[in-house]
C-alpha atoms as a PDB file:
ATOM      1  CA  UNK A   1      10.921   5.299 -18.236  1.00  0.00           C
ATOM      2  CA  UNK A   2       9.408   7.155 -15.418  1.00  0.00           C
ATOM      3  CA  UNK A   3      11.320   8.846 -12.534  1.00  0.00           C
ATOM      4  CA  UNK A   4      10.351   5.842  -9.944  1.00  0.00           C
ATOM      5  CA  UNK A   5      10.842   3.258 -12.411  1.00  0.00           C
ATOM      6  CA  UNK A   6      14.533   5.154 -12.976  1.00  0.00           C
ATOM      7  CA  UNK A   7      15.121   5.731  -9.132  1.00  0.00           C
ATOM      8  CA  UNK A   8      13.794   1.670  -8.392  1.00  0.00           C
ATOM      9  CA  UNK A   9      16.497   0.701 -11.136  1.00  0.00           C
ATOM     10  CA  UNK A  10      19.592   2.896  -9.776  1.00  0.00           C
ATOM     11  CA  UNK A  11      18.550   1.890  -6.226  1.00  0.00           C
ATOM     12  CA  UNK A  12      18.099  -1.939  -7.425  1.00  0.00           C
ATOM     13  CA  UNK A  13      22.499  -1.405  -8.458  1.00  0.00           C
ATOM     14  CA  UNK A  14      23.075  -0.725  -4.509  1.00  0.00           C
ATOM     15  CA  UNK A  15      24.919  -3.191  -3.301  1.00  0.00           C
ATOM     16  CA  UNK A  16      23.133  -4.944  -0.453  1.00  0.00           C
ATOM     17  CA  UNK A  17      25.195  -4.130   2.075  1.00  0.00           C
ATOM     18  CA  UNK A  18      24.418  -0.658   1.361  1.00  0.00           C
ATOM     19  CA  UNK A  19      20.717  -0.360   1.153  1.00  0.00           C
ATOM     20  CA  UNK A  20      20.248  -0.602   4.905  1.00  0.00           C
ATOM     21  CA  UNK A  21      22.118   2.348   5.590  1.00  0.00           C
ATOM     22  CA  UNK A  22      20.636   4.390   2.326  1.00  0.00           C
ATOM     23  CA  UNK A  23      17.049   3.577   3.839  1.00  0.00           C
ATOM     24  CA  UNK A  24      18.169   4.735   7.518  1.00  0.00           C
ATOM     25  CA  UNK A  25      19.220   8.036   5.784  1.00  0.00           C
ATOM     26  CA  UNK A  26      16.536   8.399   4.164  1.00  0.00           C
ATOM     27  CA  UNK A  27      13.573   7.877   6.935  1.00  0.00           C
ATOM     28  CA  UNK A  28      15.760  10.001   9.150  1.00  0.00           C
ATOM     29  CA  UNK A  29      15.965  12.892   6.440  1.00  0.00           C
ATOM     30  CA  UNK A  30      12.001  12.674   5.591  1.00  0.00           C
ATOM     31  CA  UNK A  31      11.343  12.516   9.737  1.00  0.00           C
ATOM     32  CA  UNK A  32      13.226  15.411  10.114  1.00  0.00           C
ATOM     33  CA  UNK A  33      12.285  17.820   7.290  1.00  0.00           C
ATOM     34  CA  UNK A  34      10.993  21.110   8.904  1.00  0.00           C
ATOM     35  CA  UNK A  35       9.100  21.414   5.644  1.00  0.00           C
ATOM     36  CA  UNK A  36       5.743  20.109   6.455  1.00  0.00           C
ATOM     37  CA  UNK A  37       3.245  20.202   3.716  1.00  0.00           C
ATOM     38  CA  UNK A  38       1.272  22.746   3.180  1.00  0.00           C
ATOM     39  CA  UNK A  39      -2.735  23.930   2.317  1.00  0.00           C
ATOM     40  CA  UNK A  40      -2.898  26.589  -0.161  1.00  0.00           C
ATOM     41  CA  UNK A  41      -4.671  28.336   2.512  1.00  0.00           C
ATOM     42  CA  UNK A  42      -1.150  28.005   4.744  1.00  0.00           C
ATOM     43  CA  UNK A  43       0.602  29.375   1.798  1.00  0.00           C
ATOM     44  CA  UNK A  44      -1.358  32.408   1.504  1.00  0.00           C
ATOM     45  CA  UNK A  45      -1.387  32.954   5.492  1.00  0.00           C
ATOM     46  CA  UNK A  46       2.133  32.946   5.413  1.00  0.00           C
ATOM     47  CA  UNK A  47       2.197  34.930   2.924  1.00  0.00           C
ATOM     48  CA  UNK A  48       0.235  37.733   3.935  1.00  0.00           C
ATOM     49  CA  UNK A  49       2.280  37.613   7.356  1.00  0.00           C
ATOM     50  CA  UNK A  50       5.694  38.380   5.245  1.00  0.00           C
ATOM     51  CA  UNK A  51       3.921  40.819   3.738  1.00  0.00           C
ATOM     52  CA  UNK A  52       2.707  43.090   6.704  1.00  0.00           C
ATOM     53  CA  UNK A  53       6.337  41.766   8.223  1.00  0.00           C
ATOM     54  CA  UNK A  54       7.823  44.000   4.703  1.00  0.00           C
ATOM     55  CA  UNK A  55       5.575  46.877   5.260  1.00  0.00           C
ATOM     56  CA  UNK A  56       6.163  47.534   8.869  1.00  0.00           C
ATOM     57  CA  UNK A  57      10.002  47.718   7.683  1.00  0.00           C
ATOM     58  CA  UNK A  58      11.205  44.340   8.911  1.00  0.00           C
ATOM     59  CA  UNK A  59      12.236  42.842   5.797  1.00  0.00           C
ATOM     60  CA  UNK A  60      15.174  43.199   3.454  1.00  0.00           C
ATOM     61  CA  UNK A  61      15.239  44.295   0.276  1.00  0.00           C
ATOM     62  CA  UNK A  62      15.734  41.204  -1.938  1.00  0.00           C
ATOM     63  CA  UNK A  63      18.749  42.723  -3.590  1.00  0.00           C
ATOM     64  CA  UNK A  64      20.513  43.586  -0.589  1.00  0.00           C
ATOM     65  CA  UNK A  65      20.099  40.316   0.762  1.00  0.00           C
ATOM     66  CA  UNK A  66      21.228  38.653  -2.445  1.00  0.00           C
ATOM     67  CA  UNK A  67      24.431  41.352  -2.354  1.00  0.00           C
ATOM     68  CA  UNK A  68      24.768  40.028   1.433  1.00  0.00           C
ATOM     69  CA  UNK A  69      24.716  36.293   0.918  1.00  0.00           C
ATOM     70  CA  UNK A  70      27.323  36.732  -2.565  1.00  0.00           C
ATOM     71  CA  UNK A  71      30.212  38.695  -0.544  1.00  0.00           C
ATOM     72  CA  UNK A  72      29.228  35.847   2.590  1.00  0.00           C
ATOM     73  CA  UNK A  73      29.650  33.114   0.292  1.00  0.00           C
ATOM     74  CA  UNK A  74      32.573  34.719  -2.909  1.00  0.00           C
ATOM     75  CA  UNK A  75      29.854  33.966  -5.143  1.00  0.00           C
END
């Protein structure tokens, strides 16, 4: 079984009354993602923009961040 075919049968055991308000939830999370998609040529523009961002000193080192967000979150 394929990932739609599982998703169509676990959203075919919704009870009626529910699938409205799934499918509002669900066209207001895709219509609000901030995550458009993206060209490989995008990618590598943004890309090359954290990069310069990193060398001109502006970035974090990945560690330290990490460090930052584990005492934020007691992880």
């Amino acid at each position: 079984m394929s990932t739609l075919e599982s998703n169509i049968a676990l959203l075919s055991t919704i009870p009626e009354e529910f699938q409205g308000t799934i499918h509002t939830y669900l066209v207001n999370l895709c219509a609000d993602n901030p995550f458009k998609p993206m060209s490989a040529n995008e990618i590598l523009e943004e890309l090359a923009e954290s990069r310069a961002c990193y060398e001109r000193g502006e970035g974090k080192d990945f560690f330290a961040a990490i460090d930052e967000i584990r005492n934020e979150y007691g992880i």
